[in-house]
C-alpha atoms as a PDB file:
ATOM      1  CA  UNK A   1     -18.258  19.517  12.217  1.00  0.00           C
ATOM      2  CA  UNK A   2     -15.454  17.261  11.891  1.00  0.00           C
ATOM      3  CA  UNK A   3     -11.836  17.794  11.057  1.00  0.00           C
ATOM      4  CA  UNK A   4     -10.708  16.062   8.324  1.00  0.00           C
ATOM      5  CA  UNK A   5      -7.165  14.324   8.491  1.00  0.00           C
ATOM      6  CA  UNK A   6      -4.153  15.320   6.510  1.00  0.00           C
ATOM      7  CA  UNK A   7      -3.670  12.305   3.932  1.00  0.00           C
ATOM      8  CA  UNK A   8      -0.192  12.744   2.578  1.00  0.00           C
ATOM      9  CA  UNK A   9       0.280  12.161  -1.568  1.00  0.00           C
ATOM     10  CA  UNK A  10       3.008   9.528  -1.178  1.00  0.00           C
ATOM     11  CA  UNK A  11       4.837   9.219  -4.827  1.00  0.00           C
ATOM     12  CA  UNK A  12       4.471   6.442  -6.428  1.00  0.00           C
ATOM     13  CA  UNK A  13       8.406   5.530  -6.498  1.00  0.00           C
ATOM     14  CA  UNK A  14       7.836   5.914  -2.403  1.00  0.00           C
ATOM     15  CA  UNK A  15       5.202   3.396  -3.000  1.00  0.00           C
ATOM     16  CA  UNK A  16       7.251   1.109  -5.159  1.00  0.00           C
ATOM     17  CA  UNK A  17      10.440   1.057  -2.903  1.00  0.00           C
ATOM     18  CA  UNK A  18       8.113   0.199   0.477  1.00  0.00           C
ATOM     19  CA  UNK A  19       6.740  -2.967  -1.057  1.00  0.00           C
ATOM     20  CA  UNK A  20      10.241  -3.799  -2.526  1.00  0.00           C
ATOM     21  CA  UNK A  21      11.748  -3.642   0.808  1.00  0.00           C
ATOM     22  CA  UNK A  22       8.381  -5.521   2.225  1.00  0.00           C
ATOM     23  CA  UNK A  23       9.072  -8.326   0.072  1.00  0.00           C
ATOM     24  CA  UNK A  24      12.594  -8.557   0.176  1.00  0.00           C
ATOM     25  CA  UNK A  25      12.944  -8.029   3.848  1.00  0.00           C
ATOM     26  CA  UNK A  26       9.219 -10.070   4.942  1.00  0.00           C
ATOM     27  CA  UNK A  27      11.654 -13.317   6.211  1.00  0.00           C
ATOM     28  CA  UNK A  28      13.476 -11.653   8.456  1.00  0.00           C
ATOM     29  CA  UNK A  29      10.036 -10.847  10.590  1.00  0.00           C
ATOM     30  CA  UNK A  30       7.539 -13.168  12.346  1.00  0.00           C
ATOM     31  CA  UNK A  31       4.323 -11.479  10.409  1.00  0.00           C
ATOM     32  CA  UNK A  32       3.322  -8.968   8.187  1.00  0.00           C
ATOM     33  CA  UNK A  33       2.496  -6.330  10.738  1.00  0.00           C
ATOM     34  CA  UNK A  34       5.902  -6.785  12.708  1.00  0.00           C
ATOM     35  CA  UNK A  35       7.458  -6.203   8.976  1.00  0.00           C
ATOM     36  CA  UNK A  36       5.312  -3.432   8.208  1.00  0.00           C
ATOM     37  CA  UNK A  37       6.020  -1.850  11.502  1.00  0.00           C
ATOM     38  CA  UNK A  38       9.721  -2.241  11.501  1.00  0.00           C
ATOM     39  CA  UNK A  39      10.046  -0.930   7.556  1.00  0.00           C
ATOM     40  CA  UNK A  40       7.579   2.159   7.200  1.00  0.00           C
ATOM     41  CA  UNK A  41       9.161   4.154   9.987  1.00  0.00           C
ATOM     42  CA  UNK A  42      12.351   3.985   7.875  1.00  0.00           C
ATOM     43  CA  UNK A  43      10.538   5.237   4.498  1.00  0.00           C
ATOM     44  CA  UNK A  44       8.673   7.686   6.500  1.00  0.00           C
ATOM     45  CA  UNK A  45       5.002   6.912   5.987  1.00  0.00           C
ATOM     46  CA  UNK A  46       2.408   5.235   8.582  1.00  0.00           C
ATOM     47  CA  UNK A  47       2.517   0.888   8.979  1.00  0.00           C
ATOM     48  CA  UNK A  48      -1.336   1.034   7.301  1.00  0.00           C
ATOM     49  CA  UNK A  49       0.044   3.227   4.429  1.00  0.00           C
ATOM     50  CA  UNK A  50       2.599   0.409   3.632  1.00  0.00           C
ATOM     51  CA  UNK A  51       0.457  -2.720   4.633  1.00  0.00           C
ATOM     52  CA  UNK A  52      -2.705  -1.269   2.053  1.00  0.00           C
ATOM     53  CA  UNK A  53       0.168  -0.321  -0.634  1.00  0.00           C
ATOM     54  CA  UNK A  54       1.438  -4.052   0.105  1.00  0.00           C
ATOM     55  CA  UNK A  55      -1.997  -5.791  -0.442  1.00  0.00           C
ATOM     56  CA  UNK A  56      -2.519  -3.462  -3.524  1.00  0.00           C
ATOM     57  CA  UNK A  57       0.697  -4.952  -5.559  1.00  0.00           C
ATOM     58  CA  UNK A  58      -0.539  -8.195  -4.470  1.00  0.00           C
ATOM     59  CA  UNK A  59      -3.886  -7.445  -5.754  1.00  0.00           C
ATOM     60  CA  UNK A  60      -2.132  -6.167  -9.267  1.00  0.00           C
ATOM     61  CA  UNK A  61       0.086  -9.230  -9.452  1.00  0.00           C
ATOM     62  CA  UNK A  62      -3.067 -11.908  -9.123  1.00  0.00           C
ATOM     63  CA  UNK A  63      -1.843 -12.915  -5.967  1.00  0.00           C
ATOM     64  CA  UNK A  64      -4.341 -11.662  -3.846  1.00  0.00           C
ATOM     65  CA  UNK A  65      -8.023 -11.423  -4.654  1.00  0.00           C
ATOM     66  CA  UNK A  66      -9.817  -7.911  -4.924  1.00  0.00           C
ATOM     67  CA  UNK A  67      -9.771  -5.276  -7.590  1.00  0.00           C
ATOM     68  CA  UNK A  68      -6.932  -4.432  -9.577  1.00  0.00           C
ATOM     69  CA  UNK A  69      -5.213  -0.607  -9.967  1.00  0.00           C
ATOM     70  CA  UNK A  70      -6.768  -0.822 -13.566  1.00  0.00           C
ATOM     71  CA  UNK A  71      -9.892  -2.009 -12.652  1.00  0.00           C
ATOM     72  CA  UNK A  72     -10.415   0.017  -9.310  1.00  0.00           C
ATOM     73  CA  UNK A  73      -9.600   3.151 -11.541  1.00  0.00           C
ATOM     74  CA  UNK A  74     -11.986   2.446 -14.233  1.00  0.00           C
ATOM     75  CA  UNK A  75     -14.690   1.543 -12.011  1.00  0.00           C
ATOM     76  CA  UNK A  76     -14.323   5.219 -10.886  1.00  0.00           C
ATOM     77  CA  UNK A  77     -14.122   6.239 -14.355  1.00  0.00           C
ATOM     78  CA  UNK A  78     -17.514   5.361 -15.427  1.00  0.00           C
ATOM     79  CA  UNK A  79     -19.158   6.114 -11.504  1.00  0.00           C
ATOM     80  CA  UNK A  80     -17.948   9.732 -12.893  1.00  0.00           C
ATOM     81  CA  UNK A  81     -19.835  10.055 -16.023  1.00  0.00           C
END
């Protein structure tokens, strides 16, 4: 049997300020991942964490293609019933 990992609940202000800082920040790197690497150490959570928080906003603001928070959530919603 497998361990599972410890995912940490990150609150959603956390969240909010790490993509903030992502896009207000993003010029000052060469790439994404240099950006995301640079800023998550400083909010305390993991590059991925802020790169898949990143892409979700995106996602949410139509600038990005994929599921939205609201549709992602009521997909799950109705898989449940």
């Amino acid at each position: 049997m497998t361990k599972r990992r410890f995912t940490p609940a990150y609150p959603a202000e956390l969240r909010d300020r790490g993509v903030r800082l992502c896009r207000e920040n993003r010029a000052d790197y060469t790439t994404d991942t240099a950006a995301y690497r640079a800023i998550a150490p400083k909010l305390g959570c993991s590059p991925d964490s802020l790169r898949v928080w990143c892409q979700q906003a995106e996602r949410d603001a139509g600038q990005r293609a994929g599921l939205t928070s609201a549709e992602s959530s009521s997909r799950i919603a109705e898989s449940n019933k």
